[in-house]
N, C-alpha and C. Protein backbone atom coordinates (compact mmCIF):
# COMPACT_ATOMS: atom_id res chain seq x y z
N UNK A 1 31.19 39.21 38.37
CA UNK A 1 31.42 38.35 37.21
C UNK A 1 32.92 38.23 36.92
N UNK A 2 33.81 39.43 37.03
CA UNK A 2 35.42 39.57 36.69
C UNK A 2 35.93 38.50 37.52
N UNK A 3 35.39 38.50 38.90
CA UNK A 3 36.02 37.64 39.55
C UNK A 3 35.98 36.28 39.91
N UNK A 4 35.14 35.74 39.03
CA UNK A 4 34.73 34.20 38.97
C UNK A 4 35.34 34.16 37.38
N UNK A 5 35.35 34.94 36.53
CA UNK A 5 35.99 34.56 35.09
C UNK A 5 37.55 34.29 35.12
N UNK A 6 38.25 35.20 36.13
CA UNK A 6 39.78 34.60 36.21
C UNK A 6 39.91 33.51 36.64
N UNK A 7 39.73 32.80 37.75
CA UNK A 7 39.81 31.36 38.40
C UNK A 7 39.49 30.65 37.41
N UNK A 8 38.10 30.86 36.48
CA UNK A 8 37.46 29.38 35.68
C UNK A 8 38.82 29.42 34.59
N UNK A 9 39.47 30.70 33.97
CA UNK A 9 40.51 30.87 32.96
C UNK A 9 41.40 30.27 33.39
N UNK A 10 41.65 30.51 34.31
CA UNK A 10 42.79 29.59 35.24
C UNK A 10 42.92 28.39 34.93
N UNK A 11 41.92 27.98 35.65
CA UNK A 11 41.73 26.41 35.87
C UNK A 11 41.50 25.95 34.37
N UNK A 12 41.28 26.17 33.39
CA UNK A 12 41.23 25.46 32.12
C UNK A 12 42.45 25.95 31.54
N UNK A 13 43.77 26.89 31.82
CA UNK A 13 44.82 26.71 31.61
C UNK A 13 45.96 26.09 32.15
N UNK A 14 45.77 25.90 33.45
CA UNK A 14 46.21 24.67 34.13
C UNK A 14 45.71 23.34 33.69
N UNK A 15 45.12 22.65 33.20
CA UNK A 15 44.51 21.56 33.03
C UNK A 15 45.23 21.38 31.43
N UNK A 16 44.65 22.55 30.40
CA UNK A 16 45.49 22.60 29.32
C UNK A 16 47.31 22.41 29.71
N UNK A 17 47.79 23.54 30.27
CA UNK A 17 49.31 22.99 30.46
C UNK A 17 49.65 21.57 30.99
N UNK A 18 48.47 21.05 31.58
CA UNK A 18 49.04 19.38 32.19
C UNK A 18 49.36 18.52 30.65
N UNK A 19 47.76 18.68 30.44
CA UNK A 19 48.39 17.83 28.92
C UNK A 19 48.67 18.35 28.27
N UNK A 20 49.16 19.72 28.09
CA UNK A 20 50.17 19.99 26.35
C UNK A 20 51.79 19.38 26.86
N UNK A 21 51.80 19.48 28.37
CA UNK A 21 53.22 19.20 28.76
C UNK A 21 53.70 17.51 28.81
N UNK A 22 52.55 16.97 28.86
CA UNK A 22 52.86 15.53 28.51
C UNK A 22 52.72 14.63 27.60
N UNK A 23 51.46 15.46 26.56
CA UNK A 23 51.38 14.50 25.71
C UNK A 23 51.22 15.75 24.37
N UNK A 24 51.55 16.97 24.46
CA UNK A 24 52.20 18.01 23.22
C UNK A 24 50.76 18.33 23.08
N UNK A 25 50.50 19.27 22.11
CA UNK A 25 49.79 20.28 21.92
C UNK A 25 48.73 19.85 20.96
N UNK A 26 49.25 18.91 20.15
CA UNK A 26 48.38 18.13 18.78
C UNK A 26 47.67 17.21 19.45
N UNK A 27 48.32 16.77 20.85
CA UNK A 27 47.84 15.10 20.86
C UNK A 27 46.78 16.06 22.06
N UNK A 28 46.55 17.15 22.90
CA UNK A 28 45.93 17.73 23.69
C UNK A 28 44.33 18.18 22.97
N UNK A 29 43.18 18.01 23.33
CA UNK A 29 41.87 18.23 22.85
C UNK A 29 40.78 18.92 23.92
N UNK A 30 40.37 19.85 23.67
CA UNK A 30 39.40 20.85 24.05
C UNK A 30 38.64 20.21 25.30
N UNK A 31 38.43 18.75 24.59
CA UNK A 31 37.30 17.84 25.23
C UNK A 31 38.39 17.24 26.72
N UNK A 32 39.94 16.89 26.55
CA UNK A 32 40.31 16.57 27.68
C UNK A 32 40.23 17.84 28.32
N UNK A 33 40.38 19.07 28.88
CA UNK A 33 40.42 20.33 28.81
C UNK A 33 39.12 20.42 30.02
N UNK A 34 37.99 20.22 29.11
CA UNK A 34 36.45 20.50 29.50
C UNK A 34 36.57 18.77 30.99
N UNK A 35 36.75 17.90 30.22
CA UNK A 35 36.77 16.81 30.96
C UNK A 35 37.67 16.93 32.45
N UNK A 36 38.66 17.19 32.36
CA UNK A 36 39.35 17.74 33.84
C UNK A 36 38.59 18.89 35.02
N UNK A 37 38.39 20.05 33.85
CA UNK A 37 37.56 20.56 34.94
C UNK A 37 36.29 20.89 35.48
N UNK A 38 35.37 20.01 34.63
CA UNK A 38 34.31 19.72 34.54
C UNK A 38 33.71 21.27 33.87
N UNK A 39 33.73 21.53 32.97
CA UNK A 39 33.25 23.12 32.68
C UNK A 39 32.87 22.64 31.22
N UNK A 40 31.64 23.04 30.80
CA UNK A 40 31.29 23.25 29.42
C UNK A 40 31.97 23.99 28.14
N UNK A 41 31.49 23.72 27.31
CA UNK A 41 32.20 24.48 26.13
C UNK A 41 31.72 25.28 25.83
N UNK A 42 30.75 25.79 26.49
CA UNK A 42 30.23 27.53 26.78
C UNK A 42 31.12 27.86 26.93
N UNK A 43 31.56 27.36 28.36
CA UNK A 43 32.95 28.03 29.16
C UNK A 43 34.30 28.39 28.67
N UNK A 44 34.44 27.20 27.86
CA UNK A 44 35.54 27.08 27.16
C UNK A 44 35.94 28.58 26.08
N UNK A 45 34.62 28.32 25.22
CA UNK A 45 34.49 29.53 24.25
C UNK A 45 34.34 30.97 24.78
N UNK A 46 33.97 31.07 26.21
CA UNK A 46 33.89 32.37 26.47
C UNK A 46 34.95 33.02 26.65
N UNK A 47 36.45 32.29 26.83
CA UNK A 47 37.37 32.48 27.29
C UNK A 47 38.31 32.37 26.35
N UNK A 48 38.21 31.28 25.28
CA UNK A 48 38.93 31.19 24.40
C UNK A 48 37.95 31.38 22.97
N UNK A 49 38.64 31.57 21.98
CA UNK A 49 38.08 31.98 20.71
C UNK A 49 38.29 30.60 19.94
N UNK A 50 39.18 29.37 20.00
CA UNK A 50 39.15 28.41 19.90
C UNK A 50 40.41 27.99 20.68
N UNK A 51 41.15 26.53 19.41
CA UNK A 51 42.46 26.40 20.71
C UNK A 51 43.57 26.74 19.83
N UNK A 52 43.66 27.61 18.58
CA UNK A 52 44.80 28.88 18.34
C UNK A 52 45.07 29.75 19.72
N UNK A 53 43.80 30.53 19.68
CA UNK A 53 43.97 31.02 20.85
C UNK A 53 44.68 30.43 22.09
N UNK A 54 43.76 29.60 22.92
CA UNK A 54 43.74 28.77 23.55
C UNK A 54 45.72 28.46 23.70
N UNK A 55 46.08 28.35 22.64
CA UNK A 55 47.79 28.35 22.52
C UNK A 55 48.23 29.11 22.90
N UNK A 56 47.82 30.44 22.27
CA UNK A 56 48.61 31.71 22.49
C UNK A 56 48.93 32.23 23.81
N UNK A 57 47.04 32.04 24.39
CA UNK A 57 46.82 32.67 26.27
C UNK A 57 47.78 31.49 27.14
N UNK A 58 47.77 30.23 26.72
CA UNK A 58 48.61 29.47 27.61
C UNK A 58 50.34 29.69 27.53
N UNK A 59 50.83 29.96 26.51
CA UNK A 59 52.34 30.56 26.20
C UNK A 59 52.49 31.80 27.23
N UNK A 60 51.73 32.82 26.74
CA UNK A 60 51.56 34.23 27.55
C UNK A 60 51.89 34.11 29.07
N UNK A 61 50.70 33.42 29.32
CA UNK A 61 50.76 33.18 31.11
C UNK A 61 51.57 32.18 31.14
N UNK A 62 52.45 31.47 30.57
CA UNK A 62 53.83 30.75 30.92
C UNK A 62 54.60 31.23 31.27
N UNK A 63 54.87 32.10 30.10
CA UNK A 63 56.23 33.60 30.29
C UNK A 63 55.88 34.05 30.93
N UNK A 64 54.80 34.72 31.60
CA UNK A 64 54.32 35.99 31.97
C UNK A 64 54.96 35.30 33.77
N UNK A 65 54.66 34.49 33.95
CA UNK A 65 55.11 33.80 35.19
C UNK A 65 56.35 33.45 35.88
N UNK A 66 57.19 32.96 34.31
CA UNK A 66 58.57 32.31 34.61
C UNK A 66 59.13 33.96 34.76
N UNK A 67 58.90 34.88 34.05
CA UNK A 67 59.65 35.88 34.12
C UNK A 67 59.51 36.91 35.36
N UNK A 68 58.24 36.75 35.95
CA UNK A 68 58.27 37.44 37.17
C UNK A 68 58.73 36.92 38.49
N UNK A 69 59.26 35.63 38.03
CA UNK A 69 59.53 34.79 38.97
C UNK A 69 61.40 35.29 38.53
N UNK A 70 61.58 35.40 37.82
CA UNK A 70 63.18 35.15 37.06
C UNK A 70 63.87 36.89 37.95
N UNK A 71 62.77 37.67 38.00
CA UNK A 71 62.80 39.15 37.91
C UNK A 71 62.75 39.21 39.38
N UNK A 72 61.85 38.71 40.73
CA UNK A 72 62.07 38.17 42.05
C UNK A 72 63.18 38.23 42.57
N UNK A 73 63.68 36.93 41.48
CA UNK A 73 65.08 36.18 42.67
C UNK A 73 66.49 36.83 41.71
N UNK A 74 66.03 37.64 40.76
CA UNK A 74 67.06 38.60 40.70
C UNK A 74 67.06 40.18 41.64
N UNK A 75 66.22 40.30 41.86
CA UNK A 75 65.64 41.53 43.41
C UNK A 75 66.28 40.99 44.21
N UNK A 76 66.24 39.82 44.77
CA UNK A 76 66.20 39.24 45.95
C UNK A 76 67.67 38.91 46.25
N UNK A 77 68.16 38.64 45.13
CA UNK A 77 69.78 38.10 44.94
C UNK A 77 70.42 39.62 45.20
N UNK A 78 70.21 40.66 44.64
CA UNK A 78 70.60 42.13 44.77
C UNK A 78 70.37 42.48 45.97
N UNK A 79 69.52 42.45 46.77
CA UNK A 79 69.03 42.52 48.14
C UNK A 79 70.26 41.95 49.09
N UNK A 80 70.53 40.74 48.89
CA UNK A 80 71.17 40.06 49.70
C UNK A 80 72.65 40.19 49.41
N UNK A 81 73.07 40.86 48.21
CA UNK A 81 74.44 40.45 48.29
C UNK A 81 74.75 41.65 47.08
N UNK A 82 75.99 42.75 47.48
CA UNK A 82 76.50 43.29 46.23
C UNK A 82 77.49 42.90 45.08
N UNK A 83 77.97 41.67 45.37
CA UNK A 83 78.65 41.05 44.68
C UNK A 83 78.13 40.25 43.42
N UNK A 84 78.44 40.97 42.31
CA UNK A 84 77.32 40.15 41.25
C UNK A 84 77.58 38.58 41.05
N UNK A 85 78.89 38.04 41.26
CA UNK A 85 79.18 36.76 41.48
C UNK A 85 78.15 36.07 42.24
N UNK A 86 78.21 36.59 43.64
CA UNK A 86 77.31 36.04 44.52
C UNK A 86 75.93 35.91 44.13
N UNK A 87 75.54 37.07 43.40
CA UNK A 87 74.10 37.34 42.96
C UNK A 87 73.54 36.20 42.01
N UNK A 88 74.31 36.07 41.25
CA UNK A 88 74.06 34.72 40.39
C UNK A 88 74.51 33.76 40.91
N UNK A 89 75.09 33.04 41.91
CA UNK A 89 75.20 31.92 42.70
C UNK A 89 73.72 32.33 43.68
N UNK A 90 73.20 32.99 44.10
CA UNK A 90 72.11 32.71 44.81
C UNK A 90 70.82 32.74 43.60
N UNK A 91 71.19 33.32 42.71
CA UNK A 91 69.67 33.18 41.72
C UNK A 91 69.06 31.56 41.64
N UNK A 92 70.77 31.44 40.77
CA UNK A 92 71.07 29.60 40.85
C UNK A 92 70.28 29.02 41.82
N UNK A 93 70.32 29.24 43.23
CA UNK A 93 69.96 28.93 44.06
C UNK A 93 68.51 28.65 44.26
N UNK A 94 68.21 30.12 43.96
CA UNK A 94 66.67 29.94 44.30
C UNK A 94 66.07 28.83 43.23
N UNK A 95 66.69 29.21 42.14
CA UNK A 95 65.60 28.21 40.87
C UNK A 95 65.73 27.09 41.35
N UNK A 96 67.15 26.19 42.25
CA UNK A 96 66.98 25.09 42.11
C UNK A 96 66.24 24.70 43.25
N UNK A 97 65.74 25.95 44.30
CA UNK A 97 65.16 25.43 45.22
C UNK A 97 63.27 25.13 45.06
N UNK A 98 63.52 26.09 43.88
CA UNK A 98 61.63 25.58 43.11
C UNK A 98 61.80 24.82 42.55
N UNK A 99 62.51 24.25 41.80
CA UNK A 99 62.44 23.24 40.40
C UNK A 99 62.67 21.81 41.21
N UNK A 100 63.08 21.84 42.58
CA UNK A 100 63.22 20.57 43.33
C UNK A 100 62.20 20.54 44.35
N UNK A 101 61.27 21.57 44.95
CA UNK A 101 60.49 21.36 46.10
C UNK A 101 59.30 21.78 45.14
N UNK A 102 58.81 22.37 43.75
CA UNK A 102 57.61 22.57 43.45
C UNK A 102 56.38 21.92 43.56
N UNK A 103 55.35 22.26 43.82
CA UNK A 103 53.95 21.47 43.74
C UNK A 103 54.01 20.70 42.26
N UNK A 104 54.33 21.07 41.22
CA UNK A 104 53.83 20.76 40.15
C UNK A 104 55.50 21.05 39.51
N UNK A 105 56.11 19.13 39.94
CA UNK A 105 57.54 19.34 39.67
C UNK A 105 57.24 19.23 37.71
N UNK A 106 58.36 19.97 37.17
CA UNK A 106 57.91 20.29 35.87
C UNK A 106 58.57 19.47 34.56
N UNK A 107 57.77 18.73 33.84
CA UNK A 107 57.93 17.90 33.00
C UNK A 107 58.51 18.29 32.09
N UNK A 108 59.15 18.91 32.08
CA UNK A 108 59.46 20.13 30.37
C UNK A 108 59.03 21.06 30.48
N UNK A 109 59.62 21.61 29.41
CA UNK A 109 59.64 23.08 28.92
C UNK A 109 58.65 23.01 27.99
N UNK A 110 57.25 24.42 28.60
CA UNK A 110 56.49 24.76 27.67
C UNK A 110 57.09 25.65 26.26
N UNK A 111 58.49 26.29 26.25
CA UNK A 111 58.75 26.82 24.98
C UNK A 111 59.56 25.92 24.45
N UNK A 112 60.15 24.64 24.65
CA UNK A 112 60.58 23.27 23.95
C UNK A 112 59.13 22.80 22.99
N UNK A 113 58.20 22.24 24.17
CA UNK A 113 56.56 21.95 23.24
C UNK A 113 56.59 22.63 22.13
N UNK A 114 56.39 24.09 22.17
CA UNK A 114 56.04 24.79 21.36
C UNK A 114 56.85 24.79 20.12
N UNK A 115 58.67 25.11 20.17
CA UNK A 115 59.56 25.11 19.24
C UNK A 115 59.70 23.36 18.61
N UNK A 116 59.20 22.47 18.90
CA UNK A 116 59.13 20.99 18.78
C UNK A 116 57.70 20.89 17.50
N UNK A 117 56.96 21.50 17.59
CA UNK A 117 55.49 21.57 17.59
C UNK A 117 55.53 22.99 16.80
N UNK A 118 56.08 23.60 16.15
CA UNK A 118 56.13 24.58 15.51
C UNK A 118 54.89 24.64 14.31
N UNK A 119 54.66 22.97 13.73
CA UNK A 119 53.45 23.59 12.57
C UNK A 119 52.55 24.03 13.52
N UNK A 120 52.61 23.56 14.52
CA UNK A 120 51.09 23.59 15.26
C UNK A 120 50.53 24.94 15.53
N UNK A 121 51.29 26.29 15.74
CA UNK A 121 51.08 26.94 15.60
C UNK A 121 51.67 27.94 14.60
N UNK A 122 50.65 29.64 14.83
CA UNK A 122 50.95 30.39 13.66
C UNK A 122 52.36 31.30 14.14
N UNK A 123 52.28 32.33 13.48
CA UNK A 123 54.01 33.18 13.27
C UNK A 123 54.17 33.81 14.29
N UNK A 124 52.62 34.56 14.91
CA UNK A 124 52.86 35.41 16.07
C UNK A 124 52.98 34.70 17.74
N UNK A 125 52.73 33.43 17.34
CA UNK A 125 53.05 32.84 18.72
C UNK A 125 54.15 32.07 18.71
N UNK A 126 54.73 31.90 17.88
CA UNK A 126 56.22 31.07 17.42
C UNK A 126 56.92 32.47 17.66
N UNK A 127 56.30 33.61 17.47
CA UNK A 127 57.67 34.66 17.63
C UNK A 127 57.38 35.24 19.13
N UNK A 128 55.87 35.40 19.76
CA UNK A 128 56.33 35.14 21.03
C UNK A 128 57.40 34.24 22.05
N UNK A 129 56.93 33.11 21.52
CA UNK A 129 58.21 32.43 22.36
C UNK A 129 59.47 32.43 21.97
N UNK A 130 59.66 33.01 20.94
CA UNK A 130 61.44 33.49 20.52
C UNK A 130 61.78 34.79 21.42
N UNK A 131 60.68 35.50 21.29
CA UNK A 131 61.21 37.14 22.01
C UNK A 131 61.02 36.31 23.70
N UNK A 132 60.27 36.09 24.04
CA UNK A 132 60.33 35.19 25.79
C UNK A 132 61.71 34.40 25.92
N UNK A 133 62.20 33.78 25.04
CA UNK A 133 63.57 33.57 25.26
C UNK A 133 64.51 34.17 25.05
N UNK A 134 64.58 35.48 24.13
CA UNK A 134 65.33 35.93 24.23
C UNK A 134 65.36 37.41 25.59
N UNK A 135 64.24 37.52 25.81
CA UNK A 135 63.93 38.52 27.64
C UNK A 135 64.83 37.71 28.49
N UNK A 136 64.61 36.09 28.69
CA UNK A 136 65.74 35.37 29.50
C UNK A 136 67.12 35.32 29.07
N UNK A 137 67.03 35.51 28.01
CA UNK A 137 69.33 35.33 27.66
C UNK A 137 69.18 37.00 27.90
N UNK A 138 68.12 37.89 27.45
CA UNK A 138 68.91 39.20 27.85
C UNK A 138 69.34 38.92 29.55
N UNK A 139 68.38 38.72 30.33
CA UNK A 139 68.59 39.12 31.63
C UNK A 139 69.82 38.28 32.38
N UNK A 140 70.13 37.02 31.63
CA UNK A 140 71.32 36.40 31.94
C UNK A 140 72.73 37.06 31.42
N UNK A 141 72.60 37.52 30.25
CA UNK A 141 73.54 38.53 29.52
C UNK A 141 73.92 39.52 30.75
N UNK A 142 73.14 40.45 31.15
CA UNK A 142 73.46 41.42 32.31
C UNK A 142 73.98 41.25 32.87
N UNK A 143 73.43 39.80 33.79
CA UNK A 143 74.06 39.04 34.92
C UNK A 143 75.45 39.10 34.92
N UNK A 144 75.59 38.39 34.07
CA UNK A 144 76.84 37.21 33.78
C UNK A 144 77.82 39.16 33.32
N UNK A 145 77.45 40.26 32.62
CA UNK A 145 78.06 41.41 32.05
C UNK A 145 78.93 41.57 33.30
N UNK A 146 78.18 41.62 34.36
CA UNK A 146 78.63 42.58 35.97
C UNK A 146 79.40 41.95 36.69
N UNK A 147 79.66 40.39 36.18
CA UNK A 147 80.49 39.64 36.85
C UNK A 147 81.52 39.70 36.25
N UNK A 148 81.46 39.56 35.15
CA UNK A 148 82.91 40.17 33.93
C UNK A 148 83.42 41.24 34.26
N UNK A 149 82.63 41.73 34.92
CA UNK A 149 83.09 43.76 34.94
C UNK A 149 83.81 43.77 36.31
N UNK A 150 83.74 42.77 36.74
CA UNK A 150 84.27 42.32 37.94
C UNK A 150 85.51 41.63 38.23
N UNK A 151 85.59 40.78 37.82
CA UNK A 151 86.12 39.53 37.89
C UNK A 151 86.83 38.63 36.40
N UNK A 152 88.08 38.67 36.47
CA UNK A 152 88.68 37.83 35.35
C UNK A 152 88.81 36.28 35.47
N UNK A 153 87.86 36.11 34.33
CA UNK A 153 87.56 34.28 34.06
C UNK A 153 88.87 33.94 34.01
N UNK A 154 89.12 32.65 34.25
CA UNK A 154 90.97 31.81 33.72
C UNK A 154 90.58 31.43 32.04
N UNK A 155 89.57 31.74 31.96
CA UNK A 155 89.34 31.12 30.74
C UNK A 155 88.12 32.25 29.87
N UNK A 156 88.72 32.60 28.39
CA UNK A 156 87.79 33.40 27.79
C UNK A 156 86.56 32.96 27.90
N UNK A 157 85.63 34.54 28.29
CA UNK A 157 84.44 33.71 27.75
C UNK A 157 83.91 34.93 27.50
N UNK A 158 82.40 35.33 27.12
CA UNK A 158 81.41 36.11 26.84
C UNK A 158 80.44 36.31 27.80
N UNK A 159 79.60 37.03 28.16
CA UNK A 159 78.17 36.97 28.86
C UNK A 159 77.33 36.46 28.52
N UNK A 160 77.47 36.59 26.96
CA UNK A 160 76.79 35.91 26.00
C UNK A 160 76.76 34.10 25.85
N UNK A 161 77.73 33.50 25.99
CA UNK A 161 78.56 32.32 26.30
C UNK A 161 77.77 31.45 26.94
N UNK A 162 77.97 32.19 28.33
CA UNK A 162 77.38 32.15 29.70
C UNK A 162 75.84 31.88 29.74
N UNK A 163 75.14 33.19 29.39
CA UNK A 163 74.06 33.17 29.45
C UNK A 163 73.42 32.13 28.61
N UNK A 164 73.66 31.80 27.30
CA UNK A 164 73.03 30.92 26.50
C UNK A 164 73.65 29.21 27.48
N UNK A 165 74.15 29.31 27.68
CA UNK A 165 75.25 28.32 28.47
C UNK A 165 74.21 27.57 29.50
N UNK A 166 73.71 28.34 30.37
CA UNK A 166 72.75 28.02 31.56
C UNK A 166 71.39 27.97 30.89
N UNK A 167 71.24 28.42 29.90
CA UNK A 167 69.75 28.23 29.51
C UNK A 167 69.67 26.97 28.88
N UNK A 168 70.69 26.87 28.37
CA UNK A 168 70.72 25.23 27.67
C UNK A 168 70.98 24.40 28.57
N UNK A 169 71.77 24.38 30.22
CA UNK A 169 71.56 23.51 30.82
C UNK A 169 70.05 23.48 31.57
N UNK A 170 69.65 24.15 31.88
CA UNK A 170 68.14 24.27 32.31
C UNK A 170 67.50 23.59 31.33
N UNK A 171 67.34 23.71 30.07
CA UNK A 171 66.51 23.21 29.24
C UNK A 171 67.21 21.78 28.57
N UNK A 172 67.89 21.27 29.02
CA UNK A 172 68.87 19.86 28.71
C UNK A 172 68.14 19.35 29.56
N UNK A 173 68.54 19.98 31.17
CA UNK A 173 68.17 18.96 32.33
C UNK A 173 66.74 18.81 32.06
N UNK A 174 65.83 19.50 31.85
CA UNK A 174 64.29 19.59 32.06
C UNK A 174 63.95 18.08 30.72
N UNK A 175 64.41 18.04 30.10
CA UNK A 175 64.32 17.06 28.78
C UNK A 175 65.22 15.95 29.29
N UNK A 176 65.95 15.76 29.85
CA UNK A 176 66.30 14.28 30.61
C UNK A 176 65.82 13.92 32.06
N UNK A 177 65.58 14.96 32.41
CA UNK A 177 64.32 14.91 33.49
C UNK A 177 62.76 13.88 33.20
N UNK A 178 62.56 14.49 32.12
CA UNK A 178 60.88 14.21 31.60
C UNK A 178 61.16 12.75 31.26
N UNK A 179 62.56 12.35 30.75
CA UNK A 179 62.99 11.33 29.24
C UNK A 179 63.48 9.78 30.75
N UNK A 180 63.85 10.66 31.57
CA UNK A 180 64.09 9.59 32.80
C UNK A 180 63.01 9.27 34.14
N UNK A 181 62.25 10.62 34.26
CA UNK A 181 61.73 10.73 35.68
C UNK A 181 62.37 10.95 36.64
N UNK A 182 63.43 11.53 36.83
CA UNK A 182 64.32 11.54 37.63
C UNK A 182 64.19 13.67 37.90
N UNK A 183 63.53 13.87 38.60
CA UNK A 183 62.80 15.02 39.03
C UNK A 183 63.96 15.93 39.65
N UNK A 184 64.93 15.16 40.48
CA UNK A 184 66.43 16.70 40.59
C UNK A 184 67.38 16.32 39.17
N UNK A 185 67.00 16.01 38.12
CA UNK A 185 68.01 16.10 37.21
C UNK A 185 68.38 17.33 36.93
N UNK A 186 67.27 18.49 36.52
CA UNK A 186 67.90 19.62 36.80
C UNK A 186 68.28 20.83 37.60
N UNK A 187 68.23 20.61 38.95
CA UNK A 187 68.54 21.04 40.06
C UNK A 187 70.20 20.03 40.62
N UNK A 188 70.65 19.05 39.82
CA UNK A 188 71.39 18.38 39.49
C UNK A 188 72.46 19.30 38.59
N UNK A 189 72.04 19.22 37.53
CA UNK A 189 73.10 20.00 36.49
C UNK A 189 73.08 22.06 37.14
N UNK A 190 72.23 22.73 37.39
CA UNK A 190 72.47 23.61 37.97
C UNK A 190 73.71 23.80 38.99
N UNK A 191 73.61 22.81 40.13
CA UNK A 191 75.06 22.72 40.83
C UNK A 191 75.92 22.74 39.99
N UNK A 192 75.98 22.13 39.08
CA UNK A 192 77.52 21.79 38.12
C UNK A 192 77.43 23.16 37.79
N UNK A 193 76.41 23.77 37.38
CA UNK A 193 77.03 25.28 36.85
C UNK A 193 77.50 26.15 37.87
N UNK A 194 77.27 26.00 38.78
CA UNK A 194 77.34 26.52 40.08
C UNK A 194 79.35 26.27 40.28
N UNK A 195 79.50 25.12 40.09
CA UNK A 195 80.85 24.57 40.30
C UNK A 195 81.73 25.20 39.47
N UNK A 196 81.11 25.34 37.91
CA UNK A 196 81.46 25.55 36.88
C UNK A 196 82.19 26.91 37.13
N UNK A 197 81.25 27.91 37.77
CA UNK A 197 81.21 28.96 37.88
C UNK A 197 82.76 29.60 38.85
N UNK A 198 82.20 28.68 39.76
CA UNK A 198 83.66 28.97 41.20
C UNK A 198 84.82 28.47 40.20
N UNK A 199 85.17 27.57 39.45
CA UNK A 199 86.45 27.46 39.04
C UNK A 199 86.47 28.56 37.81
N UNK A 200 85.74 29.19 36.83
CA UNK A 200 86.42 30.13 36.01
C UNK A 200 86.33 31.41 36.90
N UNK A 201 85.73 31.81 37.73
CA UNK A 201 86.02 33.12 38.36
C UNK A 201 86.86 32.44 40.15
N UNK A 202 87.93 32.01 39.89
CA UNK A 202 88.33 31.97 41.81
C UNK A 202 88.26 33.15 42.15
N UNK A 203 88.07 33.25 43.37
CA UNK A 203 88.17 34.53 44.39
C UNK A 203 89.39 34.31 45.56
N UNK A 204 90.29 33.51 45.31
CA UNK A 204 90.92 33.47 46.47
C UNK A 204 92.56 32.99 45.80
């Protein structure tokens, strides 16, 4: 039974993230939900308690994803290179190599929906996705700390700076992405940070 209940959860949170991501969370209904994946509202209810819930479990497994993914290609960047400069020029890397070749290139930001859409939900899932963004500026904070600890910018800056810096271009591009259709817009602005990056720290 465990193992036929994750897939059906699945699949009615995938179907939910299609339309909360295109047409927001108010304008999204139980019934499109059930209608995509052909599953009853037995199904629905066994899994969800309604669609409060239904909000909360889809936020969860958002973060729960972007961050093990964020936590990866920071392994992977450490793996490959001791230079924390380098390490965050290949993180860069990897994201822009999902956010441009993904199956399911991404229309927006599910914690934009949510902070956009704020009556829509209650306090404890509005403060989930505050603490989920702030797990990402911490782990950019670090980043960006070891390269400082390293390396003198030509130009003041913070980790702090930095880190909020790239999260707002990620989440700029992803919103002129959606607002144009233009799918490397932010694998687009990533390079620029990338550029950005080589001129306040030269190495040569």
């Amino acid at each position: 039974m465990a193992t036929r209940a994750k897939p059906t959860r699945d699949l009615m949170l995938a179907a939910a993230k299609k339309h909360v991501m295109s047409k927001g969370f108010a304008g999204t209904s139980i019934d499109d939900i059930l209608k995509d994946t052909g599953l009853t509202k037995g199904a629905f209810f066994h899994h969800f308690k309604g669609k409060a819930d239904l909000a909360r479990q889809l936020v969860v497994d958002y973060a729960t994803k972007d961050l093990a993914m964020f936590v990866a290609w920071d392994r992977q960047s450490r793996e490959e290179s001791d230079d924390p400069l380098e390490q965050v020029i290949l993180f860069l890397k990897y994201f822009e190599a999902y956010i441009s070749n993904s199956n399911d290139p991404a229309p927006g930001c599910m914690y934009a929906v949510y902070t956009y859409e704020s009556s829509q939900f209650d306090a404890e899932v509005l403060t989930f996705v505050s603490d989920s963004l702030a797990r990402w500026t911490s782990l950019n904070v670090r980043k960006f700390q070891e390269v400082l600890d390293r390396y003198k910018p030509v130009k003041p800056v913070t980790a702090r700076q930095l880190a909020e810096m790239v999260i707002s271009i990620v989440e700029g591009g992803l919103v002129l992405q959606r607002a144009h259709g233009d799918t490397d817009t932010t694998k687009r602005q990533s390079e620029q940070f990338r550029n950005y990056l080589s001129l306040l720290f030269p190495k040569g």
